[in-house]
N, C-alpha and C. Protein backbone atom coordinates (compact mmCIF):
# COMPACT_ATOMS: atom_id res chain seq x y z
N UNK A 1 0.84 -1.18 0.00
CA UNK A 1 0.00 0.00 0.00
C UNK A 1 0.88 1.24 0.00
N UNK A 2 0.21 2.34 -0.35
CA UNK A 2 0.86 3.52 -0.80
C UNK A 2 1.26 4.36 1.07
N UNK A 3 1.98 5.20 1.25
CA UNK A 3 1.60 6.26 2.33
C UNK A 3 0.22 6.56 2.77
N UNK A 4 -0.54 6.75 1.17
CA UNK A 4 -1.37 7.80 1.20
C UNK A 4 -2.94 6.56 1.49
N UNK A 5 -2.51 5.41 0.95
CA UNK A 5 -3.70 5.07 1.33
C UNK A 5 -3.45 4.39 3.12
N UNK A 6 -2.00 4.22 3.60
CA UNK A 6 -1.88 3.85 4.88
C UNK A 6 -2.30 4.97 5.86
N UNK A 7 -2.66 6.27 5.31
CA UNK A 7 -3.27 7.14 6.58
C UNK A 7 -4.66 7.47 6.54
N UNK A 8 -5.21 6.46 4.90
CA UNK A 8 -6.72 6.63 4.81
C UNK A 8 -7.22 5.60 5.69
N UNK A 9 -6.75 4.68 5.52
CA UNK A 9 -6.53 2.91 6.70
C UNK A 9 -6.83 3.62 8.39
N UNK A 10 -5.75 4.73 8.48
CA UNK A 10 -5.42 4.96 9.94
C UNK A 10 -6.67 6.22 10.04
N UNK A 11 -6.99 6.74 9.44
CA UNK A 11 -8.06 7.99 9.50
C UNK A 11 -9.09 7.26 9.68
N UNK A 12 -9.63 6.28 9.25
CA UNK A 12 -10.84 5.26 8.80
C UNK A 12 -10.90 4.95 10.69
N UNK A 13 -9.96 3.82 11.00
CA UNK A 13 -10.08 3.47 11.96
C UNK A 13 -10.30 5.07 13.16
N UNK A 14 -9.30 5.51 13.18
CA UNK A 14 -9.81 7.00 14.24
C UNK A 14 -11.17 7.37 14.11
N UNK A 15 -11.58 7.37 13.01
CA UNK A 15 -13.53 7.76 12.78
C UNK A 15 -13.95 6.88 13.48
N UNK A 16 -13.95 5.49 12.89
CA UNK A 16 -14.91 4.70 13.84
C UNK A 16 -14.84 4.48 15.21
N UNK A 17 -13.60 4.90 15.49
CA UNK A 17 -13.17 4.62 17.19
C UNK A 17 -14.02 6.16 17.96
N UNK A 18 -13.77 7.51 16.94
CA UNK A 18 -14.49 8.48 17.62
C UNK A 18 -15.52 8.19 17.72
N UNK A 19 -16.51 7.73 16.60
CA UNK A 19 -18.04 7.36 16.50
C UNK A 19 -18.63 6.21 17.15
N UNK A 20 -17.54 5.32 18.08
CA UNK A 20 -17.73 4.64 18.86
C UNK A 20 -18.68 3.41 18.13
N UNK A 21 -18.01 3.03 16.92
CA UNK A 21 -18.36 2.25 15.87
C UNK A 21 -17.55 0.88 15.60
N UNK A 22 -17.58 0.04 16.32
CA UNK A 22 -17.02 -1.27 16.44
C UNK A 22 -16.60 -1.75 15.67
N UNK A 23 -17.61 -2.13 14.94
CA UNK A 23 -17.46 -3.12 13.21
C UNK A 23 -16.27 -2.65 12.84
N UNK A 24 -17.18 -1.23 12.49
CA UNK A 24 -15.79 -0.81 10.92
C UNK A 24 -14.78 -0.44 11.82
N UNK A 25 -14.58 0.05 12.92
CA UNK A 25 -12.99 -0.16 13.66
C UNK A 25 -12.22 -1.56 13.64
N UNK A 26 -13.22 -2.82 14.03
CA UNK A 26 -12.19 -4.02 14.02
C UNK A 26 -12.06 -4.13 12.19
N UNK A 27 -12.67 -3.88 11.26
CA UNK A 27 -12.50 -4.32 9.79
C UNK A 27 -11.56 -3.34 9.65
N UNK A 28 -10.79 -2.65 10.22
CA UNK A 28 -9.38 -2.07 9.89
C UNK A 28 -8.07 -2.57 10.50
N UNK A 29 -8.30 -4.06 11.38
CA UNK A 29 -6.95 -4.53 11.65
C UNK A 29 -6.86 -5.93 10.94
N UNK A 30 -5.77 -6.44 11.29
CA UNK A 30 -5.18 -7.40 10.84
C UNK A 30 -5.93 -8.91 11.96
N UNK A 31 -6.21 -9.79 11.52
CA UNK A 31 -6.67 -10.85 12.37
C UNK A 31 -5.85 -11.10 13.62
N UNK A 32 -4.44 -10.83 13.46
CA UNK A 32 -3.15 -11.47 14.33
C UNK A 32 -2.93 -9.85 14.42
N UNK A 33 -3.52 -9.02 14.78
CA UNK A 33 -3.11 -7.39 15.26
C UNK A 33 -2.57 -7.57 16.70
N UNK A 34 -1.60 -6.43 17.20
CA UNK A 34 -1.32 -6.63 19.15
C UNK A 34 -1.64 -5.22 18.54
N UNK A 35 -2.88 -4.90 20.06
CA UNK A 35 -3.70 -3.75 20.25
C UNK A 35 -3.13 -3.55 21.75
N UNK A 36 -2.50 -2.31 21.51
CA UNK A 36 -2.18 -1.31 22.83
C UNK A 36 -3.32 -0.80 23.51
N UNK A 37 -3.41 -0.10 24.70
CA UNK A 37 -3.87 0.71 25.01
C UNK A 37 -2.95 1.48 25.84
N UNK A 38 -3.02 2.89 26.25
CA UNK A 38 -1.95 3.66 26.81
C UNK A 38 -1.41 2.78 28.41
N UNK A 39 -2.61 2.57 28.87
CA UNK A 39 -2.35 1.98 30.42
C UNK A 39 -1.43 0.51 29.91
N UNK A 40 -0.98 0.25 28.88
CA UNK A 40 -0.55 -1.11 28.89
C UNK A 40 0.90 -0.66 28.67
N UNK A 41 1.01 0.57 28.59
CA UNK A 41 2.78 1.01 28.88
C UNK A 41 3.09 1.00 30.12
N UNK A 42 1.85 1.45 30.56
CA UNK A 42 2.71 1.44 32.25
C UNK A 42 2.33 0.12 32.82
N UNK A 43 1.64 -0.58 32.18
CA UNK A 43 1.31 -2.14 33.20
C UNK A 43 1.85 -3.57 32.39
N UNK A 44 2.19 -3.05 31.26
CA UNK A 44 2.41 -4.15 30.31
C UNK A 44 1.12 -4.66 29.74
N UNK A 45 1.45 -5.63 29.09
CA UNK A 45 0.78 -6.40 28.61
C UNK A 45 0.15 -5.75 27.01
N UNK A 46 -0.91 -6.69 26.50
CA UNK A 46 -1.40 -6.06 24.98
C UNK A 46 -2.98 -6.64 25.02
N UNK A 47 -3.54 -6.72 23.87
CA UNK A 47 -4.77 -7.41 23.51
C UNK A 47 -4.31 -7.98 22.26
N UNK A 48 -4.78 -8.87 21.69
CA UNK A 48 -4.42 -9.98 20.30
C UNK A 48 -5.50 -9.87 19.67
N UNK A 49 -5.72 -10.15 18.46
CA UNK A 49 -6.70 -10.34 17.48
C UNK A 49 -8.08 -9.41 17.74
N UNK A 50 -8.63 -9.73 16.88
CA UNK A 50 -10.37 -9.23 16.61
C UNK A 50 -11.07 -9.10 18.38
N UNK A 51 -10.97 -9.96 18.77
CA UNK A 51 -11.49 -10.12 20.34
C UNK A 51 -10.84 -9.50 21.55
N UNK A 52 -9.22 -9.54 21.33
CA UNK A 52 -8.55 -8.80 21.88
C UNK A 52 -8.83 -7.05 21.57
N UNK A 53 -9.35 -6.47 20.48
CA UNK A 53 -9.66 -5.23 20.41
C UNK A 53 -11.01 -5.11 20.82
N UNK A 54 -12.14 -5.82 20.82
CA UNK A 54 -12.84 -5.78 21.44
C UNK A 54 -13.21 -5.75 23.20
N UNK A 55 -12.35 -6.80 23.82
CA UNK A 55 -12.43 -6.59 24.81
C UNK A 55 -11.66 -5.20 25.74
N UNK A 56 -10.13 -4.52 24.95
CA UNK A 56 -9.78 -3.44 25.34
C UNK A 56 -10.88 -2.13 25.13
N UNK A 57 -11.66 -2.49 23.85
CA UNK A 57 -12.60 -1.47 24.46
C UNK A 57 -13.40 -1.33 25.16
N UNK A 58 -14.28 -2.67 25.17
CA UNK A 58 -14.62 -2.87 26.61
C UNK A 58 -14.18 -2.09 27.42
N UNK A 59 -12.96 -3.07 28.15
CA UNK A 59 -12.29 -2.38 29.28
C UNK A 59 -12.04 -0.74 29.32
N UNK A 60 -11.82 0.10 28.06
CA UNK A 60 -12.19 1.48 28.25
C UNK A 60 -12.98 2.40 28.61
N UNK A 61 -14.52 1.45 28.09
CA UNK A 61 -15.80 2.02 28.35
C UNK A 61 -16.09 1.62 29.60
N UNK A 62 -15.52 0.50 29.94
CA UNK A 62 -15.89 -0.20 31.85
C UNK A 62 -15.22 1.26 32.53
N UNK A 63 -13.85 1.63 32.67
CA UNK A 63 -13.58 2.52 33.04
C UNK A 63 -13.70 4.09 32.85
N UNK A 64 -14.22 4.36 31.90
CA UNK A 64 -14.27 5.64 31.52
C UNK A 64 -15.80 5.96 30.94
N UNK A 65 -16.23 7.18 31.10
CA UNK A 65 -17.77 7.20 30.74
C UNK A 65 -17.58 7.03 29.32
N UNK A 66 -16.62 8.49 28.75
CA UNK A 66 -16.50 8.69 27.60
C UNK A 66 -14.76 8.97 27.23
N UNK A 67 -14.44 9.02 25.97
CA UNK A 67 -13.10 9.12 25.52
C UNK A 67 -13.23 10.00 24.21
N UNK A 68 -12.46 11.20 24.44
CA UNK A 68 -12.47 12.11 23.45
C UNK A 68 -11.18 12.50 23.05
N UNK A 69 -11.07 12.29 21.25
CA UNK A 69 -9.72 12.77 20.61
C UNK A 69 -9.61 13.51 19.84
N UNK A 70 -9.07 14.30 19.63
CA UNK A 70 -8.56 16.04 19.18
C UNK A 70 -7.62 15.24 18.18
N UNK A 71 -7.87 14.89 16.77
CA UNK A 71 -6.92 15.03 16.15
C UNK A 71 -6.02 15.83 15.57
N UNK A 72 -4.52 16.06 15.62
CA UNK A 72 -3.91 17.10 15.33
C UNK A 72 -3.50 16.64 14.15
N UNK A 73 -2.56 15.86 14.15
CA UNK A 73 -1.60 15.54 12.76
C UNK A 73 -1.16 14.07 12.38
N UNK A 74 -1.20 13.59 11.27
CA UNK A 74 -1.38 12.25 10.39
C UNK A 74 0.38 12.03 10.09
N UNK A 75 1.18 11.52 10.15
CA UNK A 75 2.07 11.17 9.38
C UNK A 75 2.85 9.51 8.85
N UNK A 76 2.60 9.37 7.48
CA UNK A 76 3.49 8.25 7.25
C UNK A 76 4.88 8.30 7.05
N UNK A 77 5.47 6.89 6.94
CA UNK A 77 6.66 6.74 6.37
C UNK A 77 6.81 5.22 6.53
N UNK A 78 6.50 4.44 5.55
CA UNK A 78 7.40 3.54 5.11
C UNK A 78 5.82 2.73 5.14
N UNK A 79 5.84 1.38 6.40
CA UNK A 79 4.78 0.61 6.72
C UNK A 79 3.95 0.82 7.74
N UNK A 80 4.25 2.34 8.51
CA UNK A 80 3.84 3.24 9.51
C UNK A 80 3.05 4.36 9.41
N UNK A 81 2.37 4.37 10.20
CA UNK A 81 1.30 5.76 10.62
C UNK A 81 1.81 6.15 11.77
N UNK A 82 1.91 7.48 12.19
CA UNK A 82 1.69 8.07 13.57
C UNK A 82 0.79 9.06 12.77
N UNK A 83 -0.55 9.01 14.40
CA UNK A 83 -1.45 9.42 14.99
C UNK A 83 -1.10 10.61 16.06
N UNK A 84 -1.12 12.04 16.18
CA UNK A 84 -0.97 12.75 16.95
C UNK A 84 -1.91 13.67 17.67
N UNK A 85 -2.40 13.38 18.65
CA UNK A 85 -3.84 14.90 19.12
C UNK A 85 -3.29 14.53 20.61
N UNK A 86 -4.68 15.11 21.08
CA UNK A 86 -4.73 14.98 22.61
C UNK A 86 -6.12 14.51 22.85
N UNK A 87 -5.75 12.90 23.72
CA UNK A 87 -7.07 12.94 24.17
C UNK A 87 -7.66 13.30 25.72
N UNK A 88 -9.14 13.25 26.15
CA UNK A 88 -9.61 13.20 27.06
C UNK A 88 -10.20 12.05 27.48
N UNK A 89 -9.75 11.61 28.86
CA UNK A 89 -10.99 10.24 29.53
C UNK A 89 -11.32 11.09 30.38
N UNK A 90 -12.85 10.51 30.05
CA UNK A 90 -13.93 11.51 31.15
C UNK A 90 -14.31 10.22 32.23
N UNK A 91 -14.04 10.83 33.23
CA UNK A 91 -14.16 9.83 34.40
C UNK A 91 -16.05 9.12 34.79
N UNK A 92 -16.26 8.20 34.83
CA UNK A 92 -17.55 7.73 35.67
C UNK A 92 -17.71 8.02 36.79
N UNK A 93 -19.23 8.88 37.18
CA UNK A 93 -19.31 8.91 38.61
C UNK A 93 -18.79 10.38 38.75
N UNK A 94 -17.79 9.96 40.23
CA UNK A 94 -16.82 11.10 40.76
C UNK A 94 -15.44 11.01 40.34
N UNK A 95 -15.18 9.93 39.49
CA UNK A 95 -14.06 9.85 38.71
C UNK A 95 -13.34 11.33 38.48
N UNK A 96 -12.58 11.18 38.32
CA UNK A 96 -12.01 12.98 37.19
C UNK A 96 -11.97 12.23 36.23
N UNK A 97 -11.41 13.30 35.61
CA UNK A 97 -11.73 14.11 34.11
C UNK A 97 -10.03 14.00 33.81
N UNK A 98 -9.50 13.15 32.90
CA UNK A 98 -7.88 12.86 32.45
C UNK A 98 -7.50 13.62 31.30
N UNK A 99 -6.70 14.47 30.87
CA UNK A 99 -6.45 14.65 29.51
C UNK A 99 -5.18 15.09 29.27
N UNK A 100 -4.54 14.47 28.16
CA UNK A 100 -3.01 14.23 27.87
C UNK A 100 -2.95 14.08 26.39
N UNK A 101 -1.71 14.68 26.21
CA UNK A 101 -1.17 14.50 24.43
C UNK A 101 -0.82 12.53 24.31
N UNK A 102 -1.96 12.44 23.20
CA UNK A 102 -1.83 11.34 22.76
C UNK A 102 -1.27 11.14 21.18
N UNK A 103 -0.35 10.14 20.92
CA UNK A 103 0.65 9.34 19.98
C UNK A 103 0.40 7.96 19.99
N UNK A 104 0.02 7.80 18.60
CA UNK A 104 0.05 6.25 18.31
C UNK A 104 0.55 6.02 17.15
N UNK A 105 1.19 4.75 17.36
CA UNK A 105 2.15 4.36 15.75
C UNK A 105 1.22 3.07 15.49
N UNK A 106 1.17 3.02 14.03
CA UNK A 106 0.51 1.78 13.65
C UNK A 106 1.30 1.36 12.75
N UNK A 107 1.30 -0.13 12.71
CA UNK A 107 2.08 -1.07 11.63
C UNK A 107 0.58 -1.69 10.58
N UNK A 108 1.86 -1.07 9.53
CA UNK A 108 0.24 -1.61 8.75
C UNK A 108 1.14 -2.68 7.66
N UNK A 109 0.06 -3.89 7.23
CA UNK A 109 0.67 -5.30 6.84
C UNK A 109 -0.59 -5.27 6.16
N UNK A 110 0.06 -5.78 4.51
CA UNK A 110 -1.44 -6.42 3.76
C UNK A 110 -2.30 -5.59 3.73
N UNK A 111 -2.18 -3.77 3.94
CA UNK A 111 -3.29 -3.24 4.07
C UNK A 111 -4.49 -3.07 5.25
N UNK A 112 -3.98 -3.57 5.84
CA UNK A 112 -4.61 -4.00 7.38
C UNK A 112 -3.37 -3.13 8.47
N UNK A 113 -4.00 -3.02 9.89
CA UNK A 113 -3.51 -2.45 11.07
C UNK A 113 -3.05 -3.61 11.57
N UNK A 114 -1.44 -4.02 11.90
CA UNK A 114 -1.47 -5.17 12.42
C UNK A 114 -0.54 -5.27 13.41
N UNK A 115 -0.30 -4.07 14.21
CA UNK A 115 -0.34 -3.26 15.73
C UNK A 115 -0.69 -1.99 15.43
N UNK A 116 -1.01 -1.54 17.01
CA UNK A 116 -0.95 -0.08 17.56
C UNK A 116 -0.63 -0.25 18.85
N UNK A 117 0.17 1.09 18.76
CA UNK A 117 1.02 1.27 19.96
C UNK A 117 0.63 2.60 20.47
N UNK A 118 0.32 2.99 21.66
CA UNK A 118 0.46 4.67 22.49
C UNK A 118 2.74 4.52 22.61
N UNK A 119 2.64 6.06 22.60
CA UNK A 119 3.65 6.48 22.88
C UNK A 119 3.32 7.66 23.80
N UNK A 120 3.92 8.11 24.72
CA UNK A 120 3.74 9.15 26.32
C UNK A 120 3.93 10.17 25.34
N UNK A 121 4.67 10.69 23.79
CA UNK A 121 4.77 12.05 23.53
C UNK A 121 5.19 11.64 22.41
N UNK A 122 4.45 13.05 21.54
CA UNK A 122 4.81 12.77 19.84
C UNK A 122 6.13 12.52 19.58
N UNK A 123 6.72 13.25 20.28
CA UNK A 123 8.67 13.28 19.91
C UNK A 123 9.00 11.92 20.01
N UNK A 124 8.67 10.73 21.23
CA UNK A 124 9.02 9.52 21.18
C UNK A 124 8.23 8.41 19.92
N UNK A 125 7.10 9.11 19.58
CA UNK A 125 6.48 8.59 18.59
C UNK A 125 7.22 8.74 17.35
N UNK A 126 7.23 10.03 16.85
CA UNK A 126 7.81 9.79 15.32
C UNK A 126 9.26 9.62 15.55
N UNK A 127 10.01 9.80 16.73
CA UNK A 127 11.26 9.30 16.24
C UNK A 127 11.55 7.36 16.54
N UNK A 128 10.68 6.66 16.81
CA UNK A 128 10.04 5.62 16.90
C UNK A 128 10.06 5.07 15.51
N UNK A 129 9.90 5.69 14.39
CA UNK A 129 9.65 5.51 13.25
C UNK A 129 10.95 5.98 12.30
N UNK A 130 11.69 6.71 12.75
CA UNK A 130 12.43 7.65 11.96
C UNK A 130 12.17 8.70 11.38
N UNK A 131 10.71 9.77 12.16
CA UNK A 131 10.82 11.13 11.90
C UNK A 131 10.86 11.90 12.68
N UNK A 132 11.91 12.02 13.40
CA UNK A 132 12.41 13.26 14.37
C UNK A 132 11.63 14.45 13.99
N UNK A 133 11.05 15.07 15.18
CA UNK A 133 10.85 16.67 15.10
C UNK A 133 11.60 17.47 14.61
């Protein structure tokens, strides 16, 4: 696939994840995808396949009422996307209210998403890839 269609791939999936649209979010990874979520940098671990992205969202919506992302900026290079905005988790309840600059790199295979990763800050993100600020 081209750059240009690997950030239509990665734009596609961000829509359906804003629109809180399942389907067409999992019909943008790879069967054998490892799905990050940010808390899995600091705790480890991943989610695997079709079910594995399902159940991390789950687990997002278990914890968080809602999740809101500010997209800022798209960039490819090579078999990679980075994803750059800031999002918000809005807490359940008396929860607070979280919001932080969010970075994600995606590996894209066959046309398909087949990881995503959070990175703590764009700078560790695109130079992750080989595009330094």
């Amino acid at each position: 696939m081209s750059q240009e269609q690997n950030i239509e791939l990665a734009e596609r999936a961000l829509e359906a994840f804003t629109k809180r649209d399942m389907e067409p979010f999992v019909a943008c990874f790879h069967p054998s995808v490892e799905f990050m979520l940010p808390r899995n940098s600091l705790e480890g671990g991943s989610y695997r396949g079709f079910d594995g992205i399902r159940r991390a969202w789950a687990d997002l919506y278990e914890t968080w009422e809602d999740i809101r992302f500010q997209h800022r900026e798209t960039r490819a290079t090579g078999d990679y996307v980075v994803i750059l905005g800031r999002t918000t988790n809005v807490g359940k309840g008396r929860a607070p209210t979280v919001g932080y600059d969010a970075a994600y790199v995606l590996t894209i295979e066959e046309g398909s998403i087949i990881r995503w990763q959070p990175y703590t800050s764009s700078a560790e993100a695109l130079k992750s890839v080989g595009l330094e600020e």
